[in-house]
Protein backbone atom coordinates (compact mmCIF):
# COMPACT_ATOMS: atom_id res chain seq x y z
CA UNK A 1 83.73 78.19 65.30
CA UNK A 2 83.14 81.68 67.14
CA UNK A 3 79.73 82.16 68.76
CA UNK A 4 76.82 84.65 68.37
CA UNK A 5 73.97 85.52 70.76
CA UNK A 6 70.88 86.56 68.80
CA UNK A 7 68.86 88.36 70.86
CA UNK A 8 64.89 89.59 69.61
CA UNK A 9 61.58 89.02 70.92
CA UNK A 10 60.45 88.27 66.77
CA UNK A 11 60.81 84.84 65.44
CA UNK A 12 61.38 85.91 62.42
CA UNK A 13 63.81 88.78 63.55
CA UNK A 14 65.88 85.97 64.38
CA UNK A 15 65.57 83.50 62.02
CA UNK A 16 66.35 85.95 59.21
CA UNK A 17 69.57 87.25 61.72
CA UNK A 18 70.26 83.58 61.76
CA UNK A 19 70.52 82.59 58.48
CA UNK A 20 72.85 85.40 57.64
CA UNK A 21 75.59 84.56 59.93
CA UNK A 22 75.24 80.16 60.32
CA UNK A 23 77.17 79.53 57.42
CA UNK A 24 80.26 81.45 59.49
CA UNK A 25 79.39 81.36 63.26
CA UNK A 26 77.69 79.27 65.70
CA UNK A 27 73.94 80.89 66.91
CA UNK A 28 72.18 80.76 70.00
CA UNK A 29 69.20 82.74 70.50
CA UNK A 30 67.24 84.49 73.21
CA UNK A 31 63.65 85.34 73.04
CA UNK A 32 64.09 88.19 75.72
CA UNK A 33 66.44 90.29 77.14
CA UNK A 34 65.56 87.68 80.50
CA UNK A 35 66.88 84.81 78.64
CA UNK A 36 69.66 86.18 77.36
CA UNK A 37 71.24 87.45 81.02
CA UNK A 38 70.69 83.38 81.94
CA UNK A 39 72.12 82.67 78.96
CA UNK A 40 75.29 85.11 79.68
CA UNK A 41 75.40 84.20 83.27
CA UNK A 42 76.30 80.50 82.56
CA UNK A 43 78.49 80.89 79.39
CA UNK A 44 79.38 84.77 78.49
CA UNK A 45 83.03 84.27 78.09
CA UNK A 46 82.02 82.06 75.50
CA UNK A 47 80.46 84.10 73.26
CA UNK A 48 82.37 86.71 70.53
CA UNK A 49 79.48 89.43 70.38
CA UNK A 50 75.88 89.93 71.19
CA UNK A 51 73.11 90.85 68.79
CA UNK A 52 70.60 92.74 70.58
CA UNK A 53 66.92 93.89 70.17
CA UNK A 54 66.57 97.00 71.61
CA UNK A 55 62.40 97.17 71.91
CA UNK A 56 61.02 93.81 73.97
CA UNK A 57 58.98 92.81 76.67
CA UNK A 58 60.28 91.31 80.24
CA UNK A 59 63.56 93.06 79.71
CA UNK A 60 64.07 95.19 77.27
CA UNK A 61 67.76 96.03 75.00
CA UNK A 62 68.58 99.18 77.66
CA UNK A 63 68.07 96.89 80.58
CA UNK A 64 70.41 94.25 79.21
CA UNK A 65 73.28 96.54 78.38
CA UNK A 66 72.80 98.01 82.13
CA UNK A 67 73.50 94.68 83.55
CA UNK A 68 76.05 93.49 81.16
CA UNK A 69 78.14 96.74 82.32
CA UNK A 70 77.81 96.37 85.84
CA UNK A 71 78.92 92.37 85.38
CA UNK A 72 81.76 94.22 83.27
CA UNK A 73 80.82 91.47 80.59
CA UNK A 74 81.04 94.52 78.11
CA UNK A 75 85.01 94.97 78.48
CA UNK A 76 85.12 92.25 76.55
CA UNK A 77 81.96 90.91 74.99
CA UNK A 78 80.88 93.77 72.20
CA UNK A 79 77.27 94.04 71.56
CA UNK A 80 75.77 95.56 67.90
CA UNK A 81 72.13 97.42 68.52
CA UNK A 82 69.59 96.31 66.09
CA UNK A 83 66.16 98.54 66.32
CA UNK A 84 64.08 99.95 63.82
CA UNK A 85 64.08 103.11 65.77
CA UNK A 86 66.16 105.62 63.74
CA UNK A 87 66.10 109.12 66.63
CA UNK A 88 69.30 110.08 67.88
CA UNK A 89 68.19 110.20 71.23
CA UNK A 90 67.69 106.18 70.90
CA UNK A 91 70.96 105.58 69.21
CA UNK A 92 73.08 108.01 71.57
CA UNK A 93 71.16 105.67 74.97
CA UNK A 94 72.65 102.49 73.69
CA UNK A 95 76.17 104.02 73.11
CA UNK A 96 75.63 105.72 76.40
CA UNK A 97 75.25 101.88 78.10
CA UNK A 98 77.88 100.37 76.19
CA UNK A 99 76.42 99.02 72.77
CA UNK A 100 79.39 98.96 70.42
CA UNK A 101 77.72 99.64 67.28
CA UNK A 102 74.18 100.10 66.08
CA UNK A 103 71.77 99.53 63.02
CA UNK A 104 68.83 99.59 62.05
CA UNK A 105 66.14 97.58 59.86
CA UNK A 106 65.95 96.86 57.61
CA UNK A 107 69.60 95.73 56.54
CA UNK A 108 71.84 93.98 54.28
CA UNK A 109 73.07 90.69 54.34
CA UNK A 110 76.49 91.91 53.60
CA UNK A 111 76.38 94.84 55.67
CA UNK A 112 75.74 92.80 58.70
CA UNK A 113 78.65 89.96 58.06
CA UNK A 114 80.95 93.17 57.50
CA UNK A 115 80.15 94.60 60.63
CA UNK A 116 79.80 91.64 62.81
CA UNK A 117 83.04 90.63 61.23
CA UNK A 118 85.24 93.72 62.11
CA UNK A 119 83.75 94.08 65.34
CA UNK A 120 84.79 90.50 66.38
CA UNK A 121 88.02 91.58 65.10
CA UNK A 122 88.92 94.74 66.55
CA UNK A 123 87.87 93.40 69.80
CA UNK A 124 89.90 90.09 69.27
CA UNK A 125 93.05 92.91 68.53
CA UNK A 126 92.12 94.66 71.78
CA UNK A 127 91.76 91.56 73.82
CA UNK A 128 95.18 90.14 72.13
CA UNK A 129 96.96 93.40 73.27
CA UNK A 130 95.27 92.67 76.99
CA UNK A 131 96.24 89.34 77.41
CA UNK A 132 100.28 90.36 76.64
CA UNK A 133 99.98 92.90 79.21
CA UNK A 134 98.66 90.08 81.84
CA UNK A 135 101.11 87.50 80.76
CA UNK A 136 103.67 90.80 81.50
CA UNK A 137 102.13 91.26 84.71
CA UNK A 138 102.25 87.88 85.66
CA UNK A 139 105.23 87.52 86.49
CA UNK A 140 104.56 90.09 89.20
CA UNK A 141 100.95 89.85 90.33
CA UNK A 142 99.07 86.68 90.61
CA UNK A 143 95.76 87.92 90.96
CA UNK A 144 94.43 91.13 89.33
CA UNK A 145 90.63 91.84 89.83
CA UNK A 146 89.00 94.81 87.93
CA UNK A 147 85.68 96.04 90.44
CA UNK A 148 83.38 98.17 90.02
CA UNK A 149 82.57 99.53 93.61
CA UNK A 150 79.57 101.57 92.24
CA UNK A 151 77.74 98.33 91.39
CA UNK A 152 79.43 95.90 94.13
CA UNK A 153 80.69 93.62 91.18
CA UNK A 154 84.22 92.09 89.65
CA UNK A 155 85.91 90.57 86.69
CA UNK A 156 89.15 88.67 87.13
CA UNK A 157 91.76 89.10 84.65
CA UNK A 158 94.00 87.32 85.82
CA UNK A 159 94.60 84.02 88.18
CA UNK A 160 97.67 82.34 89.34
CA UNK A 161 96.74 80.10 85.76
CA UNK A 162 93.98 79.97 83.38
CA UNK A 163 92.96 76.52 84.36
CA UNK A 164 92.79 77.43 88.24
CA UNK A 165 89.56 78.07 90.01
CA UNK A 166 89.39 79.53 93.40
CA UNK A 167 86.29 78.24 95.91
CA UNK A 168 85.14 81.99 96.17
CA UNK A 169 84.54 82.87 92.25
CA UNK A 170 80.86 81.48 92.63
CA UNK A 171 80.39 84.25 94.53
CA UNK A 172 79.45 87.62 92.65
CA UNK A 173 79.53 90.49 94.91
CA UNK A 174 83.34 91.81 95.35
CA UNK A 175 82.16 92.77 99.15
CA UNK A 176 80.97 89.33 99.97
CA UNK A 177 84.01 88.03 98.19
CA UNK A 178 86.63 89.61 100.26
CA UNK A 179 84.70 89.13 103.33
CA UNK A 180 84.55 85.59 103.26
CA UNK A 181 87.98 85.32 101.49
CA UNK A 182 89.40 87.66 104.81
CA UNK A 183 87.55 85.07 107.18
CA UNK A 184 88.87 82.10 106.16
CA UNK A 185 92.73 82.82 103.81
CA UNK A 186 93.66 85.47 106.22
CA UNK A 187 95.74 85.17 109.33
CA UNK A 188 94.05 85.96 112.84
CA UNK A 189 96.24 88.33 113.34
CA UNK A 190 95.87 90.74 110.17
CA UNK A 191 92.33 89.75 109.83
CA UNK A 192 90.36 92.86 111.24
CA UNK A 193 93.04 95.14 109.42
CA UNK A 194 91.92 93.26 106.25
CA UNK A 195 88.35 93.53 107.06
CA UNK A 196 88.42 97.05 107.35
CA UNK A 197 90.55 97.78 104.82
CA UNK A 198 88.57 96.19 102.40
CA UNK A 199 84.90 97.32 103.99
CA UNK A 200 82.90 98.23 100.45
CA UNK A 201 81.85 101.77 101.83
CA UNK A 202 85.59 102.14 103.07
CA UNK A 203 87.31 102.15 99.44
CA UNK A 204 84.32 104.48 98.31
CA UNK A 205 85.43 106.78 100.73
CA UNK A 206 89.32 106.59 100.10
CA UNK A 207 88.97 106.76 96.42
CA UNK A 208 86.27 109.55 96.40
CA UNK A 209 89.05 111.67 97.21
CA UNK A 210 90.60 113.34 94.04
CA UNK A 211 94.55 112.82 95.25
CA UNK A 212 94.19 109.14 96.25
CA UNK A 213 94.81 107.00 93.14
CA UNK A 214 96.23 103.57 95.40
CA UNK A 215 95.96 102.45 98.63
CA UNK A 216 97.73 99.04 99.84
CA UNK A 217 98.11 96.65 102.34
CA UNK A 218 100.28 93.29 103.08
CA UNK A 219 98.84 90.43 105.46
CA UNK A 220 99.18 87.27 105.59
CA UNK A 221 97.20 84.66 103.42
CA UNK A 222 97.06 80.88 103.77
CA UNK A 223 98.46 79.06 101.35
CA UNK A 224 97.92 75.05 101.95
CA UNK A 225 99.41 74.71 105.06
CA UNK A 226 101.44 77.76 105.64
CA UNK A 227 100.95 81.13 105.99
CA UNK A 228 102.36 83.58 103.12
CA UNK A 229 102.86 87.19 103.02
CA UNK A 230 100.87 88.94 100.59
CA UNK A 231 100.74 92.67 99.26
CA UNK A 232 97.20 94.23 97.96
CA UNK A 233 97.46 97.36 96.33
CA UNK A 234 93.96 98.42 94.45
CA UNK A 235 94.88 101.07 91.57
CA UNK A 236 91.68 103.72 90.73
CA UNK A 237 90.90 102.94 86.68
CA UNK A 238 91.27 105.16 84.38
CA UNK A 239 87.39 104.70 83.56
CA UNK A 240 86.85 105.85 87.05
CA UNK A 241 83.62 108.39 87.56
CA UNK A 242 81.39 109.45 90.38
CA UNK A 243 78.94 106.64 89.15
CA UNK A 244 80.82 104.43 87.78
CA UNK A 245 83.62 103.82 90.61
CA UNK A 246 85.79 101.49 88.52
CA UNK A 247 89.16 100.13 90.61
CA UNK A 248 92.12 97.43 89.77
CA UNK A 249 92.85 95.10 92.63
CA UNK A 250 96.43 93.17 92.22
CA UNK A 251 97.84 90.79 94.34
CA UNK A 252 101.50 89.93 94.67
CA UNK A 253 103.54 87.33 96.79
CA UNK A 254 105.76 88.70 98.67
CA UNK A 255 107.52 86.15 100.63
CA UNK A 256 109.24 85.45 97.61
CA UNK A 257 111.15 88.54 98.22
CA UNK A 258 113.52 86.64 100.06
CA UNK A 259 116.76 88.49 99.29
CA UNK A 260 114.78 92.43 100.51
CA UNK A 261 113.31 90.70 103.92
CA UNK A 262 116.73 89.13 104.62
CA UNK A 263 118.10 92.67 104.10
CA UNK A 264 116.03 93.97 106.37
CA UNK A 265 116.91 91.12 109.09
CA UNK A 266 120.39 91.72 108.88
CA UNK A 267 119.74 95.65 109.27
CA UNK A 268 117.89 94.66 112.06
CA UNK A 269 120.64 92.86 113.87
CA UNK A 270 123.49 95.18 113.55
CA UNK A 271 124.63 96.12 116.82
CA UNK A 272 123.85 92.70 118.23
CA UNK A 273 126.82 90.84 120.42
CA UNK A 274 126.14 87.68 118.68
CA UNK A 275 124.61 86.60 115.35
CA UNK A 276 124.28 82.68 113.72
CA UNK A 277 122.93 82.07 110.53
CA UNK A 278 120.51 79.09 110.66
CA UNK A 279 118.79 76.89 107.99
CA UNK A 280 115.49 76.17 109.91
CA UNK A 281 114.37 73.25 107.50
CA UNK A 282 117.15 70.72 107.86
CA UNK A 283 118.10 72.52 111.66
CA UNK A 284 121.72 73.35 110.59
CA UNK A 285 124.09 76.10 111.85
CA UNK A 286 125.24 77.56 108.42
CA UNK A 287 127.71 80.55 110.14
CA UNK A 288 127.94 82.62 113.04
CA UNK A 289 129.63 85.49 114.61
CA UNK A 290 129.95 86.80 118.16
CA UNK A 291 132.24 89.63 120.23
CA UNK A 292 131.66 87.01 123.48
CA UNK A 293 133.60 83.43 123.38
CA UNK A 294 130.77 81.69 124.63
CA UNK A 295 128.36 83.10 122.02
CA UNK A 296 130.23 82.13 119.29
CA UNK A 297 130.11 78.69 117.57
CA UNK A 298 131.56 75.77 118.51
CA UNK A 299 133.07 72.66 116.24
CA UNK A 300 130.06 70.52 118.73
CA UNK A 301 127.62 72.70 117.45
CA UNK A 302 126.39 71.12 114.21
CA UNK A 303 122.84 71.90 114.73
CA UNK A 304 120.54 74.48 115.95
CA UNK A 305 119.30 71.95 118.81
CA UNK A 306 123.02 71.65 120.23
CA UNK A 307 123.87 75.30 120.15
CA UNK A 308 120.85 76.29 121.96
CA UNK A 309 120.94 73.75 124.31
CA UNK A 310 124.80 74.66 124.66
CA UNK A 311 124.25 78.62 125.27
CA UNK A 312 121.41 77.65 127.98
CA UNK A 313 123.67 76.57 130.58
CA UNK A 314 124.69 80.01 130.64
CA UNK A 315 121.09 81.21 131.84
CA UNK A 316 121.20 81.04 135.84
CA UNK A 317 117.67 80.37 136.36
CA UNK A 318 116.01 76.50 135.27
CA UNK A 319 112.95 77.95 134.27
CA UNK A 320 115.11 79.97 132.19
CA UNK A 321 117.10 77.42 130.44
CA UNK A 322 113.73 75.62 130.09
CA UNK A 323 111.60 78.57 128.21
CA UNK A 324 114.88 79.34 126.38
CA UNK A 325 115.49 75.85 124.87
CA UNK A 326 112.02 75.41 124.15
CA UNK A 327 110.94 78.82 122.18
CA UNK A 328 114.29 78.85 120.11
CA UNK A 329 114.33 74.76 119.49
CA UNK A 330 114.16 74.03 115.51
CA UNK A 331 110.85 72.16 116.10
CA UNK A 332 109.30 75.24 117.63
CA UNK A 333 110.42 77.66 114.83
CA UNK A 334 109.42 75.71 111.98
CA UNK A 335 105.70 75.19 113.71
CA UNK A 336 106.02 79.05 114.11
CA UNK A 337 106.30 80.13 110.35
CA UNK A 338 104.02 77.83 109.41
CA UNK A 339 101.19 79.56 112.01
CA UNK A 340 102.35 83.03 110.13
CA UNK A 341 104.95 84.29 113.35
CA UNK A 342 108.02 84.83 111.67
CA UNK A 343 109.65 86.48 114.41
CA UNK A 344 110.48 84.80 117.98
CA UNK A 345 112.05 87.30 120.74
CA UNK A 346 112.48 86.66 124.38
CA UNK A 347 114.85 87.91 127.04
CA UNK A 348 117.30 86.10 129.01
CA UNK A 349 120.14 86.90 131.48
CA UNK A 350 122.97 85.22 130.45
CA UNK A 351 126.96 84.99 132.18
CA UNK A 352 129.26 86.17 130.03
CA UNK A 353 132.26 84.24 130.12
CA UNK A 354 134.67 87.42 130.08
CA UNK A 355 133.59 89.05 133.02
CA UNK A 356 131.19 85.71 134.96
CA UNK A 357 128.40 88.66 135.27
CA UNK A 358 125.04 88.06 134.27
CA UNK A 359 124.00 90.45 131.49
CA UNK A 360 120.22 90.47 129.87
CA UNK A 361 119.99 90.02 126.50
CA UNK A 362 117.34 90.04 124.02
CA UNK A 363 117.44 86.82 121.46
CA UNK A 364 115.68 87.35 118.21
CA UNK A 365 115.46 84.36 115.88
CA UNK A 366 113.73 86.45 112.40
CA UNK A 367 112.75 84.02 109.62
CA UNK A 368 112.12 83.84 106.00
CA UNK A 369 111.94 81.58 103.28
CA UNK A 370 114.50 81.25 100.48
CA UNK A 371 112.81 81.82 97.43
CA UNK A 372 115.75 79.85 95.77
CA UNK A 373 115.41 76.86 97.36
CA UNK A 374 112.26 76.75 98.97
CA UNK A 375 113.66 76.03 102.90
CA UNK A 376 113.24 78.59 105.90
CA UNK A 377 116.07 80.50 107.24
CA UNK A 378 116.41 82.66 110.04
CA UNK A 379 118.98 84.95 111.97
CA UNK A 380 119.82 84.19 115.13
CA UNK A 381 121.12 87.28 116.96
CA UNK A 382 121.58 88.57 120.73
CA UNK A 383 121.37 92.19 121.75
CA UNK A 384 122.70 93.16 125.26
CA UNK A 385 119.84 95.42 126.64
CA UNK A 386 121.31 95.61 129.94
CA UNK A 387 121.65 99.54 130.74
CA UNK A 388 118.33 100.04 128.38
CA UNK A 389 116.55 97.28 130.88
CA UNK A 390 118.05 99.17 133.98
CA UNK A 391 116.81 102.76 132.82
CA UNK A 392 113.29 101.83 131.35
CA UNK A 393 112.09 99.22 134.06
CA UNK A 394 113.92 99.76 137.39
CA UNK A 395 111.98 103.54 137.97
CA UNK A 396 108.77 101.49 136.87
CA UNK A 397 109.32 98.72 139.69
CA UNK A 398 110.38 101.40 142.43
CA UNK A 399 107.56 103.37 141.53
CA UNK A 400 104.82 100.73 141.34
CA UNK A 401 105.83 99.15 144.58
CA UNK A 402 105.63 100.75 148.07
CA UNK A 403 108.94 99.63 149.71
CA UNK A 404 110.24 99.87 153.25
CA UNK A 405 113.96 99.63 152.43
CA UNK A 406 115.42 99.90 148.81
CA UNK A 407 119.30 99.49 148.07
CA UNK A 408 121.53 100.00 144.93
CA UNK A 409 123.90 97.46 144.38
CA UNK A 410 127.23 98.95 142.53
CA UNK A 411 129.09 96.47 141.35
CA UNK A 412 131.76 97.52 139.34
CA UNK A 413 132.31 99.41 142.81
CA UNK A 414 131.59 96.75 145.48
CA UNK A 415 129.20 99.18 146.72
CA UNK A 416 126.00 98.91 148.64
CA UNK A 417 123.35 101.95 149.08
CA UNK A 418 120.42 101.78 150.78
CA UNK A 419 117.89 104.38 152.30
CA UNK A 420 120.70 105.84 154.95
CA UNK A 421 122.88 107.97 154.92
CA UNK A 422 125.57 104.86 155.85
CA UNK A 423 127.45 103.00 152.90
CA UNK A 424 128.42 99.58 153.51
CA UNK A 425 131.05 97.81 151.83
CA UNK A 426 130.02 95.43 149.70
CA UNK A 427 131.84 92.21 151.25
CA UNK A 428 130.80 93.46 154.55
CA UNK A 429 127.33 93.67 153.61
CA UNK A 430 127.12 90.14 152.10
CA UNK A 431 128.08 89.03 155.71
């Protein structure tokens, strides 16, 4: 049976409200407009509409319709006026606050059902129509928040699933909210971007401005325990004012866009010497291609673990071969993604088998999950950043240092040049 809140300061009032309507709703009643906010606060989604005495004491009708907009109760709870007072100045303050209809006493028994009928009704139709276009938008967004910054206060419209309930929705400022969600879901890394980004006076200021109608963001959000990326893009209403600074905040996963980030990886790895395809979760090498023999993979190279370990005896250096093993092992990339890195980049000098010269590389491993199947994969790729490595950092070391002797070693030339005017042949100099 749907529910009523009769709301008058007169016993009688609501007795006589009462026994019109018990024969087709359920009735609670509220001697003030103080009662009826506790009332609302515990149970308001339960309700269908609110019957409400303008003229009583504590809290009077005006006050009630105040705090039921800034709570945002009354996008979806309607509320029907009942006063004796008849001056359009009266009527036109409720409509003002929110009230959707308004009569006065005394009244008729049918008159009333009618009206507390179609009102139910047309709001039933409007909330119908709203819960299609969430189950539409679910699909996409798994959060959507309407907030009123004006008033520091939020409705949700729509969570991951009607039966879920989120530690944080106890708390009823949007500002506290966000803080405390940013504090503890968000990684350490994007937190103080998400802090200020969603900083109450902040998104005043943004949306204040007449040509900004969305601003977004993307961090990443704990989810059990792994790190997710998520996008946040808050959407100015369309009931937006100056004092009534109404926003839409909707939250999407994005680290189910598995097929656009591994796009992006690949794009990212053109020009590379070497690439291998790797399934992080079971520590398999799916595919692989390379311009250098020793690169590419081998038929002993069934997992990630043996081809890394293989391509570190090309590094000269043991601490080398060390760091290198370690930081691209499968046990240290899974423990990666799940701490929210989903990149791993180091450089290495490594002989190239074609020429036996050391060249420095740069090895990116880039992961993502596949959305499909639920397991981490990354590209493994190396890009020779030899000549870039020569021209950026060798004029930083010469000029940072004070040296007594310096000498350029050519050795596609066999040369030697140092600070005189006398070039030595290579083989001699080596003597």
């Amino acid at each position: 049976m749907q529910k009523i809140l009769i709301v008058d300061d007169s016993e009688i009032n609501r007795e006589i409200l009462a026994a019109m309507l018990e024969k087709t709703y359920e009735i609670d009643m509220a001697k003030d407009g103080q009662e009826a906010i506790e009332i609302l606060e515990k149970k308001w989604e339960t309700y269908q509409i609110v019957l409400l005495d303008l003229n009583m004491p504590v809290m009077n009708g005006y006050e009630v319709l105040k705090v039921m907009e800034e709570k945002q109760w009354l996008d979806s709870l309607p509320v029907i006026c009942i006063s004796a007072e008849t001056s359009e100045a009266s009527i036109g303050k409720a409509y003002e606050l929110g009230a959707t209809d308004y009569f006065t006493r005394p009244f008729d028994t049918a008159v009333v059902l009618r009206r507390v009928h179609n009102t139910i009704a047309l709001y039933a139709k409007a909330s119908s129509s709203l819960h299609d276009a969430m189950e539409m938008l679910s699909g996409i967004f798994y959060r959507i928040i309407k907030i009123n910054l004006s008033t520091d206060t939020y409705r949700t419209l729509k969570n991951i699933s009607d039966d879920f309930r989120s530690p944080l929705d106890d708390i009823k400022s949007i500002s506290q909210r966000l803080m405390q969600y940013g504090e503890e879901y968000v990684h350490e890394e994007d937190q103080e971007a998400f802090l200020e980004f969603c900083d109450l006076e902040n998104l005043r200021k943004n949306f204040s401005e007449e040509d900004t109608e969305r601003i977004s963001m993307s961090y990443r959000c704990r989810n059990g325990q792994e790190f997710r990326w998520v996008s946040m893009e808050i959407i100015k209403s369309t009931e937006y004012a100056k004092d009534n600074e109404v926003v839409v905040l909707y939250l999407r996963d994005i680290n189910t866009d598995y097929l656009k980030q591994l796009d992006m990886v690949l794009s990212r790895s053109k020009g590379s010497v070497g690439m291998v395809n790797v399934n992080v979760t079971d520590g398999t090498c799916k595919s692989g291609s390379s311009s250098l023999k020793n690169l590419e993979l081998q038929e002993e190279d069934r997992t990630l673990d043996q081809y890394i370990n293989r391509i570190s005896t090309s590094i000269p250096q043991e601490d080398g071969r060390r760091s290198f093993t370690e930081n691209f092992s499968r046990k240290h990339m899974l423990d990666s993604f799940e701490k929210g890195h989903t990149v791993i980049q180091e450089n290495y000098p490594v002989y190239s088998t074609e020429n036996h010269r050391p060249q420095l590389y740069c090895v990116t491993a880039e992961m993502v999950r596949n959305a499909f199947f639920g397991q981490i994969e990354a590209i493994l790729y190396f890009t020779n950043i030899t000549e870039k490595y020569l021209e950026e950092k060798m004029p930083q070391i010469l000029y940072q240092k004070s040296y007594e002797r310096i000498a350029v070693i050519d050795l596609k030339r066999r040369k030697i040049a140092i600070s005189s005017a006398k070039v030595f042949d290579f083989s001699e100099s080596l003597d």
